[in-house]
Structure formats: structure tokens, C-alpha cells
PDB file of N, CA and C in Angstrom:
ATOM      1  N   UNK A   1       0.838  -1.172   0.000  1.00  0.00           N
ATOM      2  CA  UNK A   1       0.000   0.000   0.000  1.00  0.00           C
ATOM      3  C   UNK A   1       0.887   1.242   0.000  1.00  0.00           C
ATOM      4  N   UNK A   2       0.666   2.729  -1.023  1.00  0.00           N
ATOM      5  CA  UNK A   2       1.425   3.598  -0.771  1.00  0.00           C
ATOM      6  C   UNK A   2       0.560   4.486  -0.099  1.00  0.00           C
ATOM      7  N   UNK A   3       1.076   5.342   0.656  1.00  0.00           N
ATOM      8  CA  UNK A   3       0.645   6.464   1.266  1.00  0.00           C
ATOM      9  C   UNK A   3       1.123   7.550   0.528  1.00  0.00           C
ATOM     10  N   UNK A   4       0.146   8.281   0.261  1.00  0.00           N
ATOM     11  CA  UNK A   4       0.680  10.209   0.014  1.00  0.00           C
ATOM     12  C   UNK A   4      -0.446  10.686   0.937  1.00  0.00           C
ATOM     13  N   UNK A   5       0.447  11.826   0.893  1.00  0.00           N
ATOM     14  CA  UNK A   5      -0.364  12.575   1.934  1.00  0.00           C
ATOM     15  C   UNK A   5      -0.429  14.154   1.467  1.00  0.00           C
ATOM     16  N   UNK A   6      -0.777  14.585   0.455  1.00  0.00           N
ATOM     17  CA  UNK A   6      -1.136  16.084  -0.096  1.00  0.00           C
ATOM     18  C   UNK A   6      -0.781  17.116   0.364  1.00  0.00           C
ATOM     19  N   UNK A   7      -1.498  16.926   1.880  1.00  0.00           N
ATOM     20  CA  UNK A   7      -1.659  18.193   2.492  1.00  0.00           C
ATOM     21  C   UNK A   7      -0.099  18.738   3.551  1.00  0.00           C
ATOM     22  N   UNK A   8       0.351  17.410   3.667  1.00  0.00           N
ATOM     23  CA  UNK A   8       2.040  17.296   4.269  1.00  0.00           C
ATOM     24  C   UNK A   8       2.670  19.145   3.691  1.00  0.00           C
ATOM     25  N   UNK A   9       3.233  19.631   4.760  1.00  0.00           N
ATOM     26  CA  UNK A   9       4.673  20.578   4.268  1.00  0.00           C
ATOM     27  C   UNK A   9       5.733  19.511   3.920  1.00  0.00           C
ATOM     28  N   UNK A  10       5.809  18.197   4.613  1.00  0.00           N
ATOM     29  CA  UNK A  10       7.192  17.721   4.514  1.00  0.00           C
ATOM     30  C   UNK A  10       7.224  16.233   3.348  1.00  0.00           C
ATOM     31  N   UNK A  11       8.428  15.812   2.792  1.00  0.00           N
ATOM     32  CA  UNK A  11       8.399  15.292   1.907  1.00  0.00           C
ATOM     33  C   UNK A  11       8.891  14.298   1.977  1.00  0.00           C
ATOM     34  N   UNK A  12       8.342  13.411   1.384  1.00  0.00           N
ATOM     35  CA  UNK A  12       8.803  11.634   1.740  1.00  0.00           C
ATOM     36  C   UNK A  12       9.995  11.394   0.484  1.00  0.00           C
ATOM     37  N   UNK A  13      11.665  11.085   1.054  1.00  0.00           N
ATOM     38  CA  UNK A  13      12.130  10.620  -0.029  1.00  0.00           C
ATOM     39  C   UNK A  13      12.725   8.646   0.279  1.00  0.00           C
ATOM     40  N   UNK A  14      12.887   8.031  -0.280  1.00  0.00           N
ATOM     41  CA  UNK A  14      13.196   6.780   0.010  1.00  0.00           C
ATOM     42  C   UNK A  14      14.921   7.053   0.187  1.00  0.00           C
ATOM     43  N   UNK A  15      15.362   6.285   1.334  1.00  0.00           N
ATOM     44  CA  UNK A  15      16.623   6.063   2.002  1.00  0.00           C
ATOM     45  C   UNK A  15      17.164   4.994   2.037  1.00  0.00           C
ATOM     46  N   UNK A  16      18.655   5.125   1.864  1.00  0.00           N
ATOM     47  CA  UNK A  16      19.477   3.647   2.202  1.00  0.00           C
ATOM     48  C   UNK A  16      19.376   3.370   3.360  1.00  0.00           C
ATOM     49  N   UNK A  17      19.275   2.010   3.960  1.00  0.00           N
ATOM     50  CA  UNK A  17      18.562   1.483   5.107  1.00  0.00           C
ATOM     51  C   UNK A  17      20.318   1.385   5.662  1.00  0.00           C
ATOM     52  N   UNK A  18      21.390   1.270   5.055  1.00  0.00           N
ATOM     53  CA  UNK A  18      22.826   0.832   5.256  1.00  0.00           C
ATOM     54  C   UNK A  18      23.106   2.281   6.169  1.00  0.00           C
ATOM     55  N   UNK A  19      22.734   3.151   5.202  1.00  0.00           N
ATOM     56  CA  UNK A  19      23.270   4.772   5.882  1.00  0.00           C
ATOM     57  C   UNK A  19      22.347   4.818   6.654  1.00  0.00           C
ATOM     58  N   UNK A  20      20.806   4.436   7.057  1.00  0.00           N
ATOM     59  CA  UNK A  20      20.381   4.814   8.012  1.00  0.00           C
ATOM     60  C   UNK A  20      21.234   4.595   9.856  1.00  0.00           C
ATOM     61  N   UNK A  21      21.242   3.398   9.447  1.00  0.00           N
ATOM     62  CA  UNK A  21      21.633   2.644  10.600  1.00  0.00           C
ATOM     63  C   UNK A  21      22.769   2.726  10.956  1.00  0.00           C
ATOM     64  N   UNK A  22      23.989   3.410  10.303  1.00  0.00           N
ATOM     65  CA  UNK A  22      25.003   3.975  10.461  1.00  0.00           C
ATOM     66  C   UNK A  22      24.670   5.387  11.686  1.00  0.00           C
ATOM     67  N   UNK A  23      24.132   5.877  10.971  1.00  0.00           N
ATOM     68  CA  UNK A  23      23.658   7.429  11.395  1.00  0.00           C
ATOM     69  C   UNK A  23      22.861   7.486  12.600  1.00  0.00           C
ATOM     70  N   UNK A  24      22.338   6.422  12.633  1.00  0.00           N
ATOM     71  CA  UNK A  24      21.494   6.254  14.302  1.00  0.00           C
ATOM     72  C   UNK A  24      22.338   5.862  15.095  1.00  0.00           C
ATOM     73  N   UNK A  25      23.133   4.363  14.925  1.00  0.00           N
ATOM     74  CA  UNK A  25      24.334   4.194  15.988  1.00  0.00           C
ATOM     75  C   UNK A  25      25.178   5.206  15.662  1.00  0.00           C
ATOM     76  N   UNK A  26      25.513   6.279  14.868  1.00  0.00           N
ATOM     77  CA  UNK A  26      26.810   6.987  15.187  1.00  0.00           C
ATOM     78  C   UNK A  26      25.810   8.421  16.572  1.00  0.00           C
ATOM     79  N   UNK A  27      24.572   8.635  16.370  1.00  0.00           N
ATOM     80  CA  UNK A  27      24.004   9.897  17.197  1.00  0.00           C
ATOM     81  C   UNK A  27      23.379   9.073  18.410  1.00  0.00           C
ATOM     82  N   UNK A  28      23.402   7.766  18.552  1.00  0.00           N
ATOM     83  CA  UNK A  28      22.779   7.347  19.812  1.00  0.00           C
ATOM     84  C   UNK A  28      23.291   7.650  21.165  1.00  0.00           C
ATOM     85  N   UNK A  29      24.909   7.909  20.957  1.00  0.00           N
ATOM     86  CA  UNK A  29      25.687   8.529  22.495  1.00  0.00           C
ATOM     87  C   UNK A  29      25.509   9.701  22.343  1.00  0.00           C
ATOM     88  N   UNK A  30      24.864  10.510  21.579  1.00  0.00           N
ATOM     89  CA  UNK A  30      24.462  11.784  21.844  1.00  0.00           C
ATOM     90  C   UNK A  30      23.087  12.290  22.423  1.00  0.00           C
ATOM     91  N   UNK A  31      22.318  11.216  22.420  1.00  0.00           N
ATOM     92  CA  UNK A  31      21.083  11.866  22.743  1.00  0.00           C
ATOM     93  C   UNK A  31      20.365  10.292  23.135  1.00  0.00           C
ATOM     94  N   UNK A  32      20.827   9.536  23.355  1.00  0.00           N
ATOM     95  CA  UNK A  32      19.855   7.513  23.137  1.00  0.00           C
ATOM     96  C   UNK A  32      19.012   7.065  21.842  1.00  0.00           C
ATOM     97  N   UNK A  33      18.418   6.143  22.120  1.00  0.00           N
ATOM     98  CA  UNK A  33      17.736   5.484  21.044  1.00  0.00           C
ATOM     99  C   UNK A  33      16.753   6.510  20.083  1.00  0.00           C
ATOM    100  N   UNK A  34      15.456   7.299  20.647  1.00  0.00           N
ATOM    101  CA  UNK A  34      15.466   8.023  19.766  1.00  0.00           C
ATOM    102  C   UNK A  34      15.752   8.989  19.185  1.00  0.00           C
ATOM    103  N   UNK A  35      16.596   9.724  19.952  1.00  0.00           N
ATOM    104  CA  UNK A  35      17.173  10.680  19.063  1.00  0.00           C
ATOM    105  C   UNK A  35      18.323  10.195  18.261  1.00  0.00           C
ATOM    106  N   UNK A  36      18.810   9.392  18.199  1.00  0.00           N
ATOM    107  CA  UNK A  36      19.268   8.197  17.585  1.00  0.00           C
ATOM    108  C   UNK A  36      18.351   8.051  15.546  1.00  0.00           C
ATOM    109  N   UNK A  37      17.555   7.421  16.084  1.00  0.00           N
ATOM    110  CA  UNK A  37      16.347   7.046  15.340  1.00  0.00           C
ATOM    111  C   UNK A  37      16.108   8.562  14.344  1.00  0.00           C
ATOM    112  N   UNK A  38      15.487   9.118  15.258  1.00  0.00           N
ATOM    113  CA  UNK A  38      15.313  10.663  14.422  1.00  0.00           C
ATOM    114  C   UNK A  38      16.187  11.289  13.337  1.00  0.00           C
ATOM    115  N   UNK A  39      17.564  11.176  14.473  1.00  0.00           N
ATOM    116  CA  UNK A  39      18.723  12.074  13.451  1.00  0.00           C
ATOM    117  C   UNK A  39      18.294  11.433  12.039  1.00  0.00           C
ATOM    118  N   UNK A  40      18.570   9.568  11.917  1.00  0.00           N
ATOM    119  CA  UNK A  40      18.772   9.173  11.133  1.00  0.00           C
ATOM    120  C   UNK A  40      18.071   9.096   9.755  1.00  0.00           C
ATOM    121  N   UNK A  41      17.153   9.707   9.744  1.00  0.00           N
ATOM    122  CA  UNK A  41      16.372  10.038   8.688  1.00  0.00           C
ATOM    123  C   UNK A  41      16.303  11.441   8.959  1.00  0.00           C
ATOM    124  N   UNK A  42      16.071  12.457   9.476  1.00  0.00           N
ATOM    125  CA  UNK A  42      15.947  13.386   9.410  1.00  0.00           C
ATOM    126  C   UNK A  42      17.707  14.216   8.322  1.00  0.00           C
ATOM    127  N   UNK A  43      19.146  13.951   9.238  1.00  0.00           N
ATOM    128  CA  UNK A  43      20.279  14.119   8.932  1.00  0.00           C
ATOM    129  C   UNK A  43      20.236  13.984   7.242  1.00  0.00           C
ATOM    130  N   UNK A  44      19.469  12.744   6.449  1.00  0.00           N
ATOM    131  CA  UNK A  44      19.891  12.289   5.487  1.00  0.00           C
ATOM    132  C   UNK A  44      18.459  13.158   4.045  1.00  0.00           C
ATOM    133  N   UNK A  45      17.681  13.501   5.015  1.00  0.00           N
ATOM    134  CA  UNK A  45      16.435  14.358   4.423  1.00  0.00           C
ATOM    135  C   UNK A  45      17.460  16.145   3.999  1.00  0.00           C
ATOM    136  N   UNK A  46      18.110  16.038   5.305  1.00  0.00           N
ATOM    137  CA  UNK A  46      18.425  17.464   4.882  1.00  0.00           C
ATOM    138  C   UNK A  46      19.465  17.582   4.115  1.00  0.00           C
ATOM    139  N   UNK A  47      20.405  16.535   3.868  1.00  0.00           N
ATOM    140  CA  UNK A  47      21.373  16.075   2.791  1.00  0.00           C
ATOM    141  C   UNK A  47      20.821  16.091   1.357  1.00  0.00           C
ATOM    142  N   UNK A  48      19.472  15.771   1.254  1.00  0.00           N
ATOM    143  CA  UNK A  48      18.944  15.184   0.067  1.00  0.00           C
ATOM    144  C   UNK A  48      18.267  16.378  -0.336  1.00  0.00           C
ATOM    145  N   UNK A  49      17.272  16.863   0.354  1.00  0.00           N
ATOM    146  CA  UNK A  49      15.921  17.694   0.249  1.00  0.00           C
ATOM    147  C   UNK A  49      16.494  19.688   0.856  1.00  0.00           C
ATOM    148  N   UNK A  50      17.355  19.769   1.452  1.00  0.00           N
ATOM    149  CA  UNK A  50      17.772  20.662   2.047  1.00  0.00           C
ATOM    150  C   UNK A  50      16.609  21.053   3.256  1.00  0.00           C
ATOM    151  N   UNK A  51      16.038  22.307   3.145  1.00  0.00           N
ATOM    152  CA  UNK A  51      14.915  22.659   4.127  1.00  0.00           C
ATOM    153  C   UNK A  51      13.919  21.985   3.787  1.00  0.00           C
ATOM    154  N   UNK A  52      12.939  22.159   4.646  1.00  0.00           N
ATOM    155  CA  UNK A  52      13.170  22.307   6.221  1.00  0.00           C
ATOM    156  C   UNK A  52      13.427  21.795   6.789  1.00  0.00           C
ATOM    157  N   UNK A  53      14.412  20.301   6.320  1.00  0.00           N
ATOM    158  CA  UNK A  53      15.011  19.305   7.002  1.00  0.00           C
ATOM    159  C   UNK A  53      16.307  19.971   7.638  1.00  0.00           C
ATOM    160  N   UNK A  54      17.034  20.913   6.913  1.00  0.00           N
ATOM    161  CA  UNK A  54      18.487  21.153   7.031  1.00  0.00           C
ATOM    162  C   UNK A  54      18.178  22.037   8.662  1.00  0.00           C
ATOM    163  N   UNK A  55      17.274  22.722   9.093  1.00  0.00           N
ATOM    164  CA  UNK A  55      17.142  23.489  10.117  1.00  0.00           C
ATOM    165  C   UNK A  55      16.252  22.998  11.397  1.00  0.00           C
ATOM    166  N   UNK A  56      15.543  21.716  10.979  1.00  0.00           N
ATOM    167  CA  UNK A  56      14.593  21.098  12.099  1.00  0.00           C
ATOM    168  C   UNK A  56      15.360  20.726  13.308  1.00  0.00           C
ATOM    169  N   UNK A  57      15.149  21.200  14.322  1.00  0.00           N
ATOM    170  CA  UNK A  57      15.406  21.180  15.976  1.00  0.00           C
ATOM    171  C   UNK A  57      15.670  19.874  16.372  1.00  0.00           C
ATOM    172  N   UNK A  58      16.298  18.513  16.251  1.00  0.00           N
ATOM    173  CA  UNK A  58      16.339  17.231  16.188  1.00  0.00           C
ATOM    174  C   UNK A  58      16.811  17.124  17.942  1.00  0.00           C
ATOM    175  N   UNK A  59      17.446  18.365  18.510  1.00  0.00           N
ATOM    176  CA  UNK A  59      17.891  18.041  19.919  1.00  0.00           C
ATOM    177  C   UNK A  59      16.596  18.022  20.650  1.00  0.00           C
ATOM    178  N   UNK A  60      15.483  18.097  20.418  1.00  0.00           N
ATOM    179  CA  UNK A  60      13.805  18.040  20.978  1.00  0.00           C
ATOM    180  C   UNK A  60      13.551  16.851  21.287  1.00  0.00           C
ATOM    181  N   UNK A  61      14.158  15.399  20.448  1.00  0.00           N
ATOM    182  CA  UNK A  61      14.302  14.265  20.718  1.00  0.00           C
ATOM    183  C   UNK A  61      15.100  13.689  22.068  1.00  0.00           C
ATOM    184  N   UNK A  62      15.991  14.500  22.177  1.00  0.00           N
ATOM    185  CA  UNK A  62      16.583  13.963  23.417  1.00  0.00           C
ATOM    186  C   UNK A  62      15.291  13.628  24.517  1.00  0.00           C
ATOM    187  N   UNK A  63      14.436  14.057  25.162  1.00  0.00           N
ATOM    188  CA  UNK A  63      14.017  14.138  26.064  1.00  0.00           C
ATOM    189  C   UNK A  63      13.246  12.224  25.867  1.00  0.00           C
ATOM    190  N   UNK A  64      13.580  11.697  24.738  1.00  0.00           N
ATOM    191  CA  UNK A  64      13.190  10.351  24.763  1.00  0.00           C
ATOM    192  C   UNK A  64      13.919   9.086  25.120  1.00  0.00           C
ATOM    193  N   UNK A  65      15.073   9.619  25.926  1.00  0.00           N
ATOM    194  CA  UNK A  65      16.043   9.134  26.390  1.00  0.00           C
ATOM    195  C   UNK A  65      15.895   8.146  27.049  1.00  0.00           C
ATOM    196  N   UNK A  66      16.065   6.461  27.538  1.00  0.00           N
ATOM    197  CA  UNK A  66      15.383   6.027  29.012  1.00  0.00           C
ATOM    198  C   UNK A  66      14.093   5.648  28.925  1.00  0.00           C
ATOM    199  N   UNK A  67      13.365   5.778  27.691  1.00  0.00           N
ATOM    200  CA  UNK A  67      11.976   5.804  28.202  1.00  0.00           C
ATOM    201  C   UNK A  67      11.265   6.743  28.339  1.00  0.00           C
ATOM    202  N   UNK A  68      11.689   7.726  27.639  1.00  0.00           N
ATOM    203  CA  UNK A  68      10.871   9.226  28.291  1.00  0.00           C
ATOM    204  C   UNK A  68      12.060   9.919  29.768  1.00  0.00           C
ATOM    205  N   UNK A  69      12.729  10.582  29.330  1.00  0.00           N
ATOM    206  CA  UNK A  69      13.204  10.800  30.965  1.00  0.00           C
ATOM    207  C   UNK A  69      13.912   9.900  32.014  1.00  0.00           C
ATOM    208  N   UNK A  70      14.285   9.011  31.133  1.00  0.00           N
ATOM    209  CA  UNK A  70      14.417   7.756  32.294  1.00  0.00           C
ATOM    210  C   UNK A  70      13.592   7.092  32.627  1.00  0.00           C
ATOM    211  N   UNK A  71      12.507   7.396  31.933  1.00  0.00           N
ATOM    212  CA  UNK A  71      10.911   6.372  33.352  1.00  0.00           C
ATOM    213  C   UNK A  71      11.074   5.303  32.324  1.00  0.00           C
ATOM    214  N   UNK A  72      11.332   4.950  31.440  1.00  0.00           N
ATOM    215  CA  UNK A  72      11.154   3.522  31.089  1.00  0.00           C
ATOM    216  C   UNK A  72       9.993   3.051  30.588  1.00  0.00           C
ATOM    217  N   UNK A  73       9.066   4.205  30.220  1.00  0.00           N
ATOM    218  CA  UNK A  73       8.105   4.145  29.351  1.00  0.00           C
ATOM    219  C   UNK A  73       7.644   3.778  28.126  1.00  0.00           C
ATOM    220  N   UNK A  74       8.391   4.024  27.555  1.00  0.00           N
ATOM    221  CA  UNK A  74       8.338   3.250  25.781  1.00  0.00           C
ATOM    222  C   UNK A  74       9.547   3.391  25.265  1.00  0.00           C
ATOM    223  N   UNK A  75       9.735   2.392  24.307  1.00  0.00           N
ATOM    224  CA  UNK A  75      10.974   2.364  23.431  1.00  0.00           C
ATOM    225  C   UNK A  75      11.471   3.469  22.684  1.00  0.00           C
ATOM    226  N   UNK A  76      12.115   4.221  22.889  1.00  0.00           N
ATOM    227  CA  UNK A  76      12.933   5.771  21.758  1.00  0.00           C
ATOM    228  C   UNK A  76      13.369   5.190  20.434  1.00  0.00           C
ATOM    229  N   UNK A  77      13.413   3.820  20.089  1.00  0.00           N
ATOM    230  CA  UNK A  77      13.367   3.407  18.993  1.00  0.00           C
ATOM    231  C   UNK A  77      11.973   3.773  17.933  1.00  0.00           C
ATOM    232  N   UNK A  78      11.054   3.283  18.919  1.00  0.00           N
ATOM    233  CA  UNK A  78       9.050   2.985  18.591  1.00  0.00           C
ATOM    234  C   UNK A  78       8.821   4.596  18.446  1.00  0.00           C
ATOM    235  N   UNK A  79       9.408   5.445  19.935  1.00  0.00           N
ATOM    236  CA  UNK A  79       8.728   7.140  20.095  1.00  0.00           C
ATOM    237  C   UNK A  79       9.551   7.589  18.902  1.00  0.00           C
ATOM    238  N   UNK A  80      10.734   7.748  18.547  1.00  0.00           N
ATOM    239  CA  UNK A  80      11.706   8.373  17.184  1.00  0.00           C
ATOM    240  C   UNK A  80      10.965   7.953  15.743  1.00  0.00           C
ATOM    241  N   UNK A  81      10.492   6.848  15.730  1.00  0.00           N
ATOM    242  CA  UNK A  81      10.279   6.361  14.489  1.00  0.00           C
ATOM    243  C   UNK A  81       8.303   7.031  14.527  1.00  0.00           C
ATOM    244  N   UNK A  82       7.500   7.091  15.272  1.00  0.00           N
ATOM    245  CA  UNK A  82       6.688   7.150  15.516  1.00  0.00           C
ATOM    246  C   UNK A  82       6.192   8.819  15.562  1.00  0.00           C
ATOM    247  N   UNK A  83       7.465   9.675  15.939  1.00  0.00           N
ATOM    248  CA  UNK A  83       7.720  11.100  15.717  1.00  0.00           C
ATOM    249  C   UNK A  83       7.585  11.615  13.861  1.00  0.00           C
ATOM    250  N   UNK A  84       8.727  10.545  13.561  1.00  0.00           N
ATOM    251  CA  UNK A  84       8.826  10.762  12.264  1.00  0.00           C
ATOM    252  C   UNK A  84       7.560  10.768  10.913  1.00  0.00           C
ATOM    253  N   UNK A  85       6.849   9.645  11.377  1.00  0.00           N
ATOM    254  CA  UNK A  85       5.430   9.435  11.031  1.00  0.00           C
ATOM    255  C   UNK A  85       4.993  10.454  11.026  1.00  0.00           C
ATOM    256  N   UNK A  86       4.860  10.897  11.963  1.00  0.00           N
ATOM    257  CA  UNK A  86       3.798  11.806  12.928  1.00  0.00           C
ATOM    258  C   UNK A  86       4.000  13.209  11.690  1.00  0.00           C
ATOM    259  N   UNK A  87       5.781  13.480  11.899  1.00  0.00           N
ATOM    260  CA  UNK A  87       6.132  14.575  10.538  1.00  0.00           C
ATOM    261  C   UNK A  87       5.573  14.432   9.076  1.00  0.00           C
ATOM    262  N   UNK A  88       5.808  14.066   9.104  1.00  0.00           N
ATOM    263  CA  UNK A  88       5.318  13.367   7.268  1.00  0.00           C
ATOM    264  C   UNK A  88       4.180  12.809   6.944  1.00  0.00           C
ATOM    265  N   UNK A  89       3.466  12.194   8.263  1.00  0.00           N
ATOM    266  CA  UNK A  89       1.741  12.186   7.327  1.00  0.00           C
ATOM    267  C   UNK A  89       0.893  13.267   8.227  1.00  0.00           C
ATOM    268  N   UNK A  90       0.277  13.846   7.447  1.00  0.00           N
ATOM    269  CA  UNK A  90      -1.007  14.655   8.287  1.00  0.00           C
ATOM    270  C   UNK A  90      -1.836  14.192   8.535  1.00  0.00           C
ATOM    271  N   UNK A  91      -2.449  13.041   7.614  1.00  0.00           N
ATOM    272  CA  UNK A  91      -3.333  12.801   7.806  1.00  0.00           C
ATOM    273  C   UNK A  91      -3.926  11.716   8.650  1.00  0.00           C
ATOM    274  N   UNK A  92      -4.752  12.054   9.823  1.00  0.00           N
ATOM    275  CA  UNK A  92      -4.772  10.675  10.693  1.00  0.00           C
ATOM    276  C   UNK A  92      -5.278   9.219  10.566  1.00  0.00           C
ATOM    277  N   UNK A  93      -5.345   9.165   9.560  1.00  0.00           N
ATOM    278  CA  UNK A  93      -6.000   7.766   8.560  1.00  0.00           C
ATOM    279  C   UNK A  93      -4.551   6.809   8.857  1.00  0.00           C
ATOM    280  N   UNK A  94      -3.635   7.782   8.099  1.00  0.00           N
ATOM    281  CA  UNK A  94      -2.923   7.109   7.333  1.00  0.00           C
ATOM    282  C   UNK A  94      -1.944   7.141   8.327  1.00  0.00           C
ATOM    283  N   UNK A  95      -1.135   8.279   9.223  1.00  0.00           N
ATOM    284  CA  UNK A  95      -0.629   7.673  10.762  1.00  0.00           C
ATOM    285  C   UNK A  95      -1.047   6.601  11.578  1.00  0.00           C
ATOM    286  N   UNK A  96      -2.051   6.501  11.228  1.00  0.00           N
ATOM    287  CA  UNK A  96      -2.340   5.582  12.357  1.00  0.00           C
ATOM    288  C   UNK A  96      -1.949   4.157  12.208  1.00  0.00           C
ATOM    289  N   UNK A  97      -2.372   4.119  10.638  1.00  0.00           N
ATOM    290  CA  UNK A  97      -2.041   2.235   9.910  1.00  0.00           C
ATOM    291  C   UNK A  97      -0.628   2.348  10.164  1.00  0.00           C
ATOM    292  N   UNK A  98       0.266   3.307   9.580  1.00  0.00           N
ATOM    293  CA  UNK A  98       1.726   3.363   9.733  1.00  0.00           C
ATOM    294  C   UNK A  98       2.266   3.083  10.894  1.00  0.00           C
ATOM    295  N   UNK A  99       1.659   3.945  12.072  1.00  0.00           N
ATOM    296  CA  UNK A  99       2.152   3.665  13.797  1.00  0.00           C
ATOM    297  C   UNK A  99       1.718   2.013  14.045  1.00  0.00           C
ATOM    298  N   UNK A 100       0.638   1.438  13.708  1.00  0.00           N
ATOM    299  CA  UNK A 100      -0.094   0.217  13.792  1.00  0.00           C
ATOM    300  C   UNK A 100       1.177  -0.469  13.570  1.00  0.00           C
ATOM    301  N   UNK A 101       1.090  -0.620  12.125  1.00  0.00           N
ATOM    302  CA  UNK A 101       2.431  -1.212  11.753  1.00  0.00           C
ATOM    303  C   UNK A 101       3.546  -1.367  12.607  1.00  0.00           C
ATOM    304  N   UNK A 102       4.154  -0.721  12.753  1.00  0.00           N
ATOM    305  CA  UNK A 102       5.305   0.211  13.623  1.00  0.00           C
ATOM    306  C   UNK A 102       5.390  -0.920  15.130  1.00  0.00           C
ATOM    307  N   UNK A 103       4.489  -0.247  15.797  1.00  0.00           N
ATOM    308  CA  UNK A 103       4.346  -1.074  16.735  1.00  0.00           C
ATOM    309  C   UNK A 103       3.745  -2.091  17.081  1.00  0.00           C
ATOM    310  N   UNK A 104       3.215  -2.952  16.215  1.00  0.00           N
ATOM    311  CA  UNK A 104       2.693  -4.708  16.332  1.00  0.00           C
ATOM    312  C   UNK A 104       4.195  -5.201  15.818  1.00  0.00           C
TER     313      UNK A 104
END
């Protein structure tokens, strides 16, 4: 199934899964798993696409550190990847099957 999403500011481009995963373990001692996660598509959006990838606030992720804060709440793998969604579809149809996905 493809998703578009029209009404999006932001733009879906397809990524090497090799450089992703580079780019998450190289930012994970900077911030944990999802900001980890985040950089790694976000870093490679603003490489590709320039703005508004090249200027998006990615240190906002830190706070998913631990679980949220340390509490141990959900995976920063699931919250980073689940952020990213969240950027790129507007529409709540189509977040939702994606997050579904995501996390089953």
C-alpha cells in the first residue's frame, strides 16, 4: 500500500537502510535510542531535500532518552520512528495504519 499525503509541508524521499543505521548508531551517544532514530532520517532528508530538514530542531528528541526521561516508558526506537510518522503524514487515517504497523 502507498501512502501520500497532499496536504504534508514535509516530503517523503526513500533512504538507504545501510546509511540509516550507520547514522542512528553513530548519534545514539548523543542523545539515546530516539534521538538516535530521528537524526537518522531526518540528517539524510536534509542532505537530500535541504529545508526544512536542514534546520529542524532534532535536539527536541533527546528528552526520549530512558523511556521518556528515564521512566522507562516506551521504546525511543518505537517514540523516534513514531515522531517521524507523525512529521510526514497529516493525515490521521494514514498515521495511524503506519504507527499500527510500527508497533505490532
Amino acid at each position: 500500500m502507498e501512502f501520500k499525503d497532499s496536504d504534508s509541508k514535509w516530503t517523503y524521499t526513500p533512504l538507504d537502510s545501510d546509511v540509516t543505521a550507520n547514522i542512528a548508531y553513530e548519534n545514539y551517544p548523543k542523545g539515546s535510542c530516539m534521538y538516535g532514530v530521528f537524526c537518522s532520517i531526518i540528517y539524510q532528508l536534509a542532505d537530500k531535500l535541504g529545508e526544512p530538514f536542514a534546520s529542524f530542531p532534532v535536539q527536541m528528541m533527546k528528552y526520549g532518552h530512558g523511556g521518556v526521561c528515564g521512566s522507562g516508558t516506551i521504546c525511543g526506537t518505537l517514540n523516534g520512528a513514531a515522531a517521524l510518522i507523525g512529521l510526514l503524514y497529516d493525515k490521521k487515517e494514514i498515521r495511524d495504519v503506519l504507527m499500527a504497523d510500527l508497533f505490532g
